[in-house]
N, C-alpha and C. Protein backbone atom coordinates (compact mmCIF):
# COMPACT_ATOMS: atom_id res chain seq x y z
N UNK A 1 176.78 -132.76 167.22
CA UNK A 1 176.30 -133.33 165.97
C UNK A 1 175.43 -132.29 165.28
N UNK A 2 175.44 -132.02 164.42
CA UNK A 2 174.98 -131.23 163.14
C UNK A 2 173.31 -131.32 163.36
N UNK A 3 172.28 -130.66 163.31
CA UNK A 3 171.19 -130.96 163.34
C UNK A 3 170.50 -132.16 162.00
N UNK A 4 171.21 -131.22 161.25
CA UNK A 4 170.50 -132.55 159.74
C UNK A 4 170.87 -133.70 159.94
N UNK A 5 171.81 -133.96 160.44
CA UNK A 5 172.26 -135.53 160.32
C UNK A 5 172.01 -135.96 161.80
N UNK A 6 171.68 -135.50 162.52
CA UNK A 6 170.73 -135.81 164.18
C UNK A 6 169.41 -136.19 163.43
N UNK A 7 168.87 -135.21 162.97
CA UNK A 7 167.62 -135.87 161.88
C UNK A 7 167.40 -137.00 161.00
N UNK A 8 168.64 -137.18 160.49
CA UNK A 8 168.54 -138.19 159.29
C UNK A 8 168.70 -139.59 160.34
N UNK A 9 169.47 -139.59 161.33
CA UNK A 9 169.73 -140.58 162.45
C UNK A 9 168.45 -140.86 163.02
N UNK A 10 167.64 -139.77 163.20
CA UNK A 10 166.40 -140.33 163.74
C UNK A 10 165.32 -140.61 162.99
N UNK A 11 165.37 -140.42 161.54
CA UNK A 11 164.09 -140.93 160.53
C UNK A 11 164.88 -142.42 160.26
N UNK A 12 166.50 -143.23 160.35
CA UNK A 12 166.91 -144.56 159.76
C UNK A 12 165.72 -144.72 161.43
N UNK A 13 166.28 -144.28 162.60
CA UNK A 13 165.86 -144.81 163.56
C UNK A 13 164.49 -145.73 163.77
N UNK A 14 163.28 -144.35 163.04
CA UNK A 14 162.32 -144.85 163.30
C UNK A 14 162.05 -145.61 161.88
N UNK A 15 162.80 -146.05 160.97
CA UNK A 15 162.71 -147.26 160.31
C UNK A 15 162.60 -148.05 160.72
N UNK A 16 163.86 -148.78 161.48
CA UNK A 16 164.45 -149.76 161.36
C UNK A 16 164.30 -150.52 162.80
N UNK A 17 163.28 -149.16 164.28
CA UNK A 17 163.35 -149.67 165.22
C UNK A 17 162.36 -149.00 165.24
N UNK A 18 161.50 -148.45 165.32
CA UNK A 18 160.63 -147.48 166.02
C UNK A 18 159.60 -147.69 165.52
N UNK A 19 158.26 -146.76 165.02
CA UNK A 19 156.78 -147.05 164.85
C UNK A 19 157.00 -148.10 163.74
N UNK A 20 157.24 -148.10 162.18
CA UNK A 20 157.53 -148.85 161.53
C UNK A 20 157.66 -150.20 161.19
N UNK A 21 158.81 -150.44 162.39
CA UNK A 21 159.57 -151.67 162.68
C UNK A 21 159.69 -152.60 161.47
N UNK A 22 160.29 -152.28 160.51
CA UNK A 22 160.55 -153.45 159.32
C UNK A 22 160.77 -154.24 159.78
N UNK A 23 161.62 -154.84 161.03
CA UNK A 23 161.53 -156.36 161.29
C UNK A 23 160.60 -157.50 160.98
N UNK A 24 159.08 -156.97 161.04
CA UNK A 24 158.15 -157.62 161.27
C UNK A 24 157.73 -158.31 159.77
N UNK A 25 158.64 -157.43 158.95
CA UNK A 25 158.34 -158.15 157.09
C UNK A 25 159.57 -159.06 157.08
N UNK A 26 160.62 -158.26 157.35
CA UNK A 26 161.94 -159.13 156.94
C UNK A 26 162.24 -160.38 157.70
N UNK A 27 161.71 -160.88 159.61
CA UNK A 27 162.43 -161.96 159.88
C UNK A 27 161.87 -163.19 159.09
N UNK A 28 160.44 -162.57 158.40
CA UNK A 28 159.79 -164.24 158.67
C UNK A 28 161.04 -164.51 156.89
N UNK A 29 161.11 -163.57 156.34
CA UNK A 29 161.91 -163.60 154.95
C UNK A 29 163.42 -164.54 154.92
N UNK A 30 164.44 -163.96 156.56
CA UNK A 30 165.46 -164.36 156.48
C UNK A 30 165.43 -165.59 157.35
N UNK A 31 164.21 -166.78 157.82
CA UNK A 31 164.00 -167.55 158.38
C UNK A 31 164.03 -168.37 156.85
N UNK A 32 162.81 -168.16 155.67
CA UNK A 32 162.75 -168.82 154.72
C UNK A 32 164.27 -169.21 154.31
N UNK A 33 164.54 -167.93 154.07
CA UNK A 33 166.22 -168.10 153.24
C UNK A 33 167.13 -169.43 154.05
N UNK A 34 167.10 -169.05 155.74
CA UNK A 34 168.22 -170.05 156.44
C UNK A 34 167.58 -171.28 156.45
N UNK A 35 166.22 -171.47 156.14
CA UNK A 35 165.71 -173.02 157.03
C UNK A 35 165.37 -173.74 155.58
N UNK A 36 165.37 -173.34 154.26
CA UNK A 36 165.21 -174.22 152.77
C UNK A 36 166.18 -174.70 152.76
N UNK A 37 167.81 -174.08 152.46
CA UNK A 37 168.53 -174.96 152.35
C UNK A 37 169.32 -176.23 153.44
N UNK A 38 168.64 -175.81 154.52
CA UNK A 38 169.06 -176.92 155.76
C UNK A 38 168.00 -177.85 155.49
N UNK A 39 167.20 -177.81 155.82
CA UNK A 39 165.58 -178.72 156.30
C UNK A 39 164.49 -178.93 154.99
N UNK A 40 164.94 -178.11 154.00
CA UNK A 40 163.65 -178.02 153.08
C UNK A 40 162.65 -177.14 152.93
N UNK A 41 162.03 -177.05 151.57
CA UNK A 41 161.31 -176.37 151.71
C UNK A 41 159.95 -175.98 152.09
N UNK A 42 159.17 -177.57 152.67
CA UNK A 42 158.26 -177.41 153.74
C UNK A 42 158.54 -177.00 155.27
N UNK A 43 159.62 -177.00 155.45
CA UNK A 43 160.06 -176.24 157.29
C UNK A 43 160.53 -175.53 156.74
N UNK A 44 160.80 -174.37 155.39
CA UNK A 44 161.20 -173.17 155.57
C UNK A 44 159.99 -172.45 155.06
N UNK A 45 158.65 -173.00 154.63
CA UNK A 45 157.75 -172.63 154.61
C UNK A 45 157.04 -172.28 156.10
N UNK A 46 156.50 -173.42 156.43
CA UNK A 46 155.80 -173.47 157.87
C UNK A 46 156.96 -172.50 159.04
N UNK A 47 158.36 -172.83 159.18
CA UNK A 47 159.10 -171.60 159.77
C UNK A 47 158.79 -170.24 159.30
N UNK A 48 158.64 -169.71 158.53
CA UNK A 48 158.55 -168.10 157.77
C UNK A 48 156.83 -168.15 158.52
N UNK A 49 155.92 -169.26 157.87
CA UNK A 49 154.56 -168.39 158.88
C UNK A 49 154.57 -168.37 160.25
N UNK A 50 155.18 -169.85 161.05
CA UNK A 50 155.18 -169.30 162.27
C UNK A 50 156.09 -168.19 163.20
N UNK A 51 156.92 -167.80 162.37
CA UNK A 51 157.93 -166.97 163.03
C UNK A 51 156.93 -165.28 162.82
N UNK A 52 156.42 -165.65 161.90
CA UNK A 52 155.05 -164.36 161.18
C UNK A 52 154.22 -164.16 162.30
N UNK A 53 153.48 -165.32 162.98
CA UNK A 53 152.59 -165.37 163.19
C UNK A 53 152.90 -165.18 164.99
N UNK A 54 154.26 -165.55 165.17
CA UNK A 54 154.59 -165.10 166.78
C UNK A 54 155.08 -163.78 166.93
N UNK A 55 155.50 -163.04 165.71
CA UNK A 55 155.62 -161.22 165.74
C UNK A 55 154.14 -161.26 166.16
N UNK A 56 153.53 -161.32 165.22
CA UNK A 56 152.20 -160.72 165.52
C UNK A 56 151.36 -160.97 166.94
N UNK A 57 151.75 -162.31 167.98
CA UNK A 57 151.35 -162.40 169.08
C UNK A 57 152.29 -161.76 169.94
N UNK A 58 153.78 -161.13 169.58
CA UNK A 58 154.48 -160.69 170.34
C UNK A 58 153.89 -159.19 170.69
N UNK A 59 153.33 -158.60 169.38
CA UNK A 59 152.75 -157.27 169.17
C UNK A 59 151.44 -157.09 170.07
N UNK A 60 150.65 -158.26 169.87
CA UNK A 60 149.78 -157.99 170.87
C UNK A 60 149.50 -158.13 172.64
N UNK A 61 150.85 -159.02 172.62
CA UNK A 61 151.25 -159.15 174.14
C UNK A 61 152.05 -157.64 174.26
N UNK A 62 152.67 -156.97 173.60
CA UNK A 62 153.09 -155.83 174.04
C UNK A 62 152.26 -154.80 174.24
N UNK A 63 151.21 -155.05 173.72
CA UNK A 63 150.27 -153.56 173.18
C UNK A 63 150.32 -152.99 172.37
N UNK A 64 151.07 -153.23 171.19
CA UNK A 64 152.02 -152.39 170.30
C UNK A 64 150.76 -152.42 168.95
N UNK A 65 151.78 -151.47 168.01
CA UNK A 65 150.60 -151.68 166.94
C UNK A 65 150.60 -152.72 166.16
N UNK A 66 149.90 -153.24 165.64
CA UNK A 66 149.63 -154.69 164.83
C UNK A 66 149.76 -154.38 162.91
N UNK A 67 149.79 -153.35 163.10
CA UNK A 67 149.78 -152.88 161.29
C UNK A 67 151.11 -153.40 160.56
N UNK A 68 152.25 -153.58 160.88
CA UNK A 68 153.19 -153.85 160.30
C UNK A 68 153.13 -155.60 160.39
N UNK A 69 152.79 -156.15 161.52
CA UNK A 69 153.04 -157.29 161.56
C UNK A 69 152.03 -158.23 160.89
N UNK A 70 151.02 -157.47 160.80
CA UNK A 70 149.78 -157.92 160.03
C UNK A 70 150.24 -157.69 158.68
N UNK A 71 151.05 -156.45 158.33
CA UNK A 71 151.44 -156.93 157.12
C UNK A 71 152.58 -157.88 156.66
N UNK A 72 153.19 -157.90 157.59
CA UNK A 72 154.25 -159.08 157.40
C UNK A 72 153.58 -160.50 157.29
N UNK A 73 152.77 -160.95 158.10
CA UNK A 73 152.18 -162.09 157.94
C UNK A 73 151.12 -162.23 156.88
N UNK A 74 150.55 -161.20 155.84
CA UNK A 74 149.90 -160.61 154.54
C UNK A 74 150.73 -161.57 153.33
N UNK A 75 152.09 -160.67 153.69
CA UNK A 75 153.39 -160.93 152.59
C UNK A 75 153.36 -162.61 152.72
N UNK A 76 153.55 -163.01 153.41
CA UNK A 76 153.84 -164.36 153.54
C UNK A 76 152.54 -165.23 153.33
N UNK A 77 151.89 -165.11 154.08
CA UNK A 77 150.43 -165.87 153.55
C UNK A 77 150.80 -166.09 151.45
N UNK A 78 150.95 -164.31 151.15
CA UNK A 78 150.95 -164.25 149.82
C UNK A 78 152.15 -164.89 149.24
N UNK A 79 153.11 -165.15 149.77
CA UNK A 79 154.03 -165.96 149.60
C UNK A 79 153.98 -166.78 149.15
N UNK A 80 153.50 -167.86 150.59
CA UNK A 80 153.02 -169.25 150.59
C UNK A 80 152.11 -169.90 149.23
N UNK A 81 151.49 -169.18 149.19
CA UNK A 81 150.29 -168.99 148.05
C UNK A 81 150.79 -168.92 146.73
N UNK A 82 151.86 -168.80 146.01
CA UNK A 82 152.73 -168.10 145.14
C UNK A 82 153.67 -169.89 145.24
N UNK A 83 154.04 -170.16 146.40
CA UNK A 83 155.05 -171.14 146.80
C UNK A 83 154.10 -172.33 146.12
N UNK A 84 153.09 -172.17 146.49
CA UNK A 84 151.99 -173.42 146.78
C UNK A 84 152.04 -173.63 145.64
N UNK A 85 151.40 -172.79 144.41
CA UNK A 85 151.04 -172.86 142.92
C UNK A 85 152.37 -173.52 142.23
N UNK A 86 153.29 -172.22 142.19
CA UNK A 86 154.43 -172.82 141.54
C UNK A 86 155.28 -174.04 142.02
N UNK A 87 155.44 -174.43 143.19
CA UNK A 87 156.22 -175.57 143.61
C UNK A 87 157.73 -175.36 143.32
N UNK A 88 157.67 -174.13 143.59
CA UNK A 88 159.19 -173.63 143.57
C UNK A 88 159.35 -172.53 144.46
N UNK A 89 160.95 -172.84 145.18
CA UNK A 89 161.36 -171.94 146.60
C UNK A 89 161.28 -170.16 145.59
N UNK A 90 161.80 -170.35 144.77
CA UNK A 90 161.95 -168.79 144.06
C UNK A 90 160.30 -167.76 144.20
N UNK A 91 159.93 -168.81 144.02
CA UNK A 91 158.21 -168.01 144.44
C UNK A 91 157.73 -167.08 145.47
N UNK A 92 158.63 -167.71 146.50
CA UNK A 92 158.51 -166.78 147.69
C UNK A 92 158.70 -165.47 147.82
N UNK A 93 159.33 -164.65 146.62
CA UNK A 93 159.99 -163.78 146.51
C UNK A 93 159.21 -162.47 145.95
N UNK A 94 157.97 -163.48 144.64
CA UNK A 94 157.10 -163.23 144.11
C UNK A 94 155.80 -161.75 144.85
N UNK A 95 155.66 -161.77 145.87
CA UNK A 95 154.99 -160.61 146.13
C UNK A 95 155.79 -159.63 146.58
N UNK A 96 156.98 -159.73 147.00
CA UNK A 96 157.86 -158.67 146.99
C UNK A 96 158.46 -157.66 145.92
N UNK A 97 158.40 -158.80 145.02
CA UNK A 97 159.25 -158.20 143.44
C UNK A 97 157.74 -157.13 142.55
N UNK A 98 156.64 -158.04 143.21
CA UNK A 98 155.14 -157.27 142.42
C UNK A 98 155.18 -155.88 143.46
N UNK A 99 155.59 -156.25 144.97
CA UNK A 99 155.30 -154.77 145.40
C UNK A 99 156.24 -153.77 144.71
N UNK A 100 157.36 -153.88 144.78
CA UNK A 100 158.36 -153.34 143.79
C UNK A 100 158.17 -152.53 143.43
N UNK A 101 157.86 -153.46 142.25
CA UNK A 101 157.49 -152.65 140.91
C UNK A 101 156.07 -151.88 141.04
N UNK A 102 154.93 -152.15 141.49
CA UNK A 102 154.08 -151.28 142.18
C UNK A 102 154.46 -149.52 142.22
N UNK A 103 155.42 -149.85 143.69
CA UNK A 103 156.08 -148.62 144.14
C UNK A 103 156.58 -147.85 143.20
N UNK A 104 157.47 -148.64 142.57
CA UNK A 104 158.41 -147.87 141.30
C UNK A 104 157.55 -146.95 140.23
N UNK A 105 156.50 -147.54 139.90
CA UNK A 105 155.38 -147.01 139.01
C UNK A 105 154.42 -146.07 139.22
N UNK A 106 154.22 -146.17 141.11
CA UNK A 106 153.41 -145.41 141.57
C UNK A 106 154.63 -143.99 141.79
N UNK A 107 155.73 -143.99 141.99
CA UNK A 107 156.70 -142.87 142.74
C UNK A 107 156.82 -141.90 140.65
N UNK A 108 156.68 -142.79 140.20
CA UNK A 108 156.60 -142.18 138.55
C UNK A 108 155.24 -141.21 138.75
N UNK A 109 154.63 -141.97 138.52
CA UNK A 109 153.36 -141.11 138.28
C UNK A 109 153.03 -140.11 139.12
N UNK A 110 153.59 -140.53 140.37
CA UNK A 110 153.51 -138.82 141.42
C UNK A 110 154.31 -138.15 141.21
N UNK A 111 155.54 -138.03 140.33
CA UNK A 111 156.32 -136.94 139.85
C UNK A 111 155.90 -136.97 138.69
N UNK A 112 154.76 -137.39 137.86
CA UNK A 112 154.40 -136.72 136.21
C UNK A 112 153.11 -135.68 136.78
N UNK A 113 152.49 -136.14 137.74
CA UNK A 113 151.42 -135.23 138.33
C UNK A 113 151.82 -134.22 139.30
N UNK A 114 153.28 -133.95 139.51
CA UNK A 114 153.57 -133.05 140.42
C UNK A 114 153.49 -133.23 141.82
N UNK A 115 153.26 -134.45 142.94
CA UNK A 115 152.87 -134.99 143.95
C UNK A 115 153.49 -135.73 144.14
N UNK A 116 155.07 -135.72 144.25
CA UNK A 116 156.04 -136.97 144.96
C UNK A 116 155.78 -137.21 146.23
N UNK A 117 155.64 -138.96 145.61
CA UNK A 117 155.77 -139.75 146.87
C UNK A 117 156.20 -139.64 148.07
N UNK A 118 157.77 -139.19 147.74
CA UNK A 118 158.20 -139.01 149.02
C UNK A 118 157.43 -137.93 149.80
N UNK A 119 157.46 -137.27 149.22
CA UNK A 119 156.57 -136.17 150.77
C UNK A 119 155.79 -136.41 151.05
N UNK A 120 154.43 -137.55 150.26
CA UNK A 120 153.61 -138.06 151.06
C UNK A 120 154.31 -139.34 152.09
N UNK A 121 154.92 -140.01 151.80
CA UNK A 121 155.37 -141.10 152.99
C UNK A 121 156.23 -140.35 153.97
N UNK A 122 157.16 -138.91 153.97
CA UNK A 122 157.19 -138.24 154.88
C UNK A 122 156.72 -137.73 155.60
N UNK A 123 155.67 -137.20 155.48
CA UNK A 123 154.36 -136.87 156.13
C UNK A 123 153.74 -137.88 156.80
N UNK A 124 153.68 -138.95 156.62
CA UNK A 124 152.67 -139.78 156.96
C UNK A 124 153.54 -140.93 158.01
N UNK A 125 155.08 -140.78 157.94
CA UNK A 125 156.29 -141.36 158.56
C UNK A 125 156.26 -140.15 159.90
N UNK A 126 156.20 -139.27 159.36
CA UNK A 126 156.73 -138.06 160.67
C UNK A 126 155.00 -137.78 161.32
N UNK A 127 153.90 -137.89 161.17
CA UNK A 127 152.97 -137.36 161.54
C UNK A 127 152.73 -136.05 161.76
């Protein structure tokens, strides 16, 4: 295997499994999605925090780091909160779409100042 793409295999890696672990944002997300249209949208509420809230005891029964899962259960709290006000399932979606656009605005302005993003989240991804 080619070295660059041995590389690129091991930066999806440590996305998607490794220090990172996006799992810890996305299950409590694809719990909301499956358990509203079965059960409603108070058990696909209360499912999304507790499924949040047992990453985060899974993390600390492992030893592992708590930063991602703490932010996963962040997102959702902020969710809920968003859910609560509006009284609509689409709400849930609401701090995701604000981080977004956040990002999008912030990755602008570090290429008008000469300081792309990406090489800071590479740096800070690779240590």
């Amino acid at each position: 295997m080619k070295p660059k793409l041995r590389e690129l295999l091991g930066e999806f890696r440590t996305v998607f499994a490794g220090r990172s672990n996006l799992a810890d944002s996305v299950i409590p997300t694809v719990i909301f999605l499956a358990v509203n249209p079965l059960l409603g949208f108070d058990y696909a509420v209360w499912g999304s925090l507790l499924i949040s809230l047992l990453v985060c005891l899974y993390r600390l029964g492992k030893r592992q780091p708590l930063r991602y899962a703490l932010g996963g259960l962040g997102g959702v709290l902020l969710a809920i909160l968003a859910l609560l006000l509006s009284k609509r399932a689409e709400a849930y979606f609401f701090p995701g779409l604000i981080t977004g656009i956040l990002t999008v605005v912030l990755c602008g302005v570090s290429v008008l100042v000469g300081r792309p993003l990406v090489a800071w989240t590479s740096h800070i991804a690779r240590r």
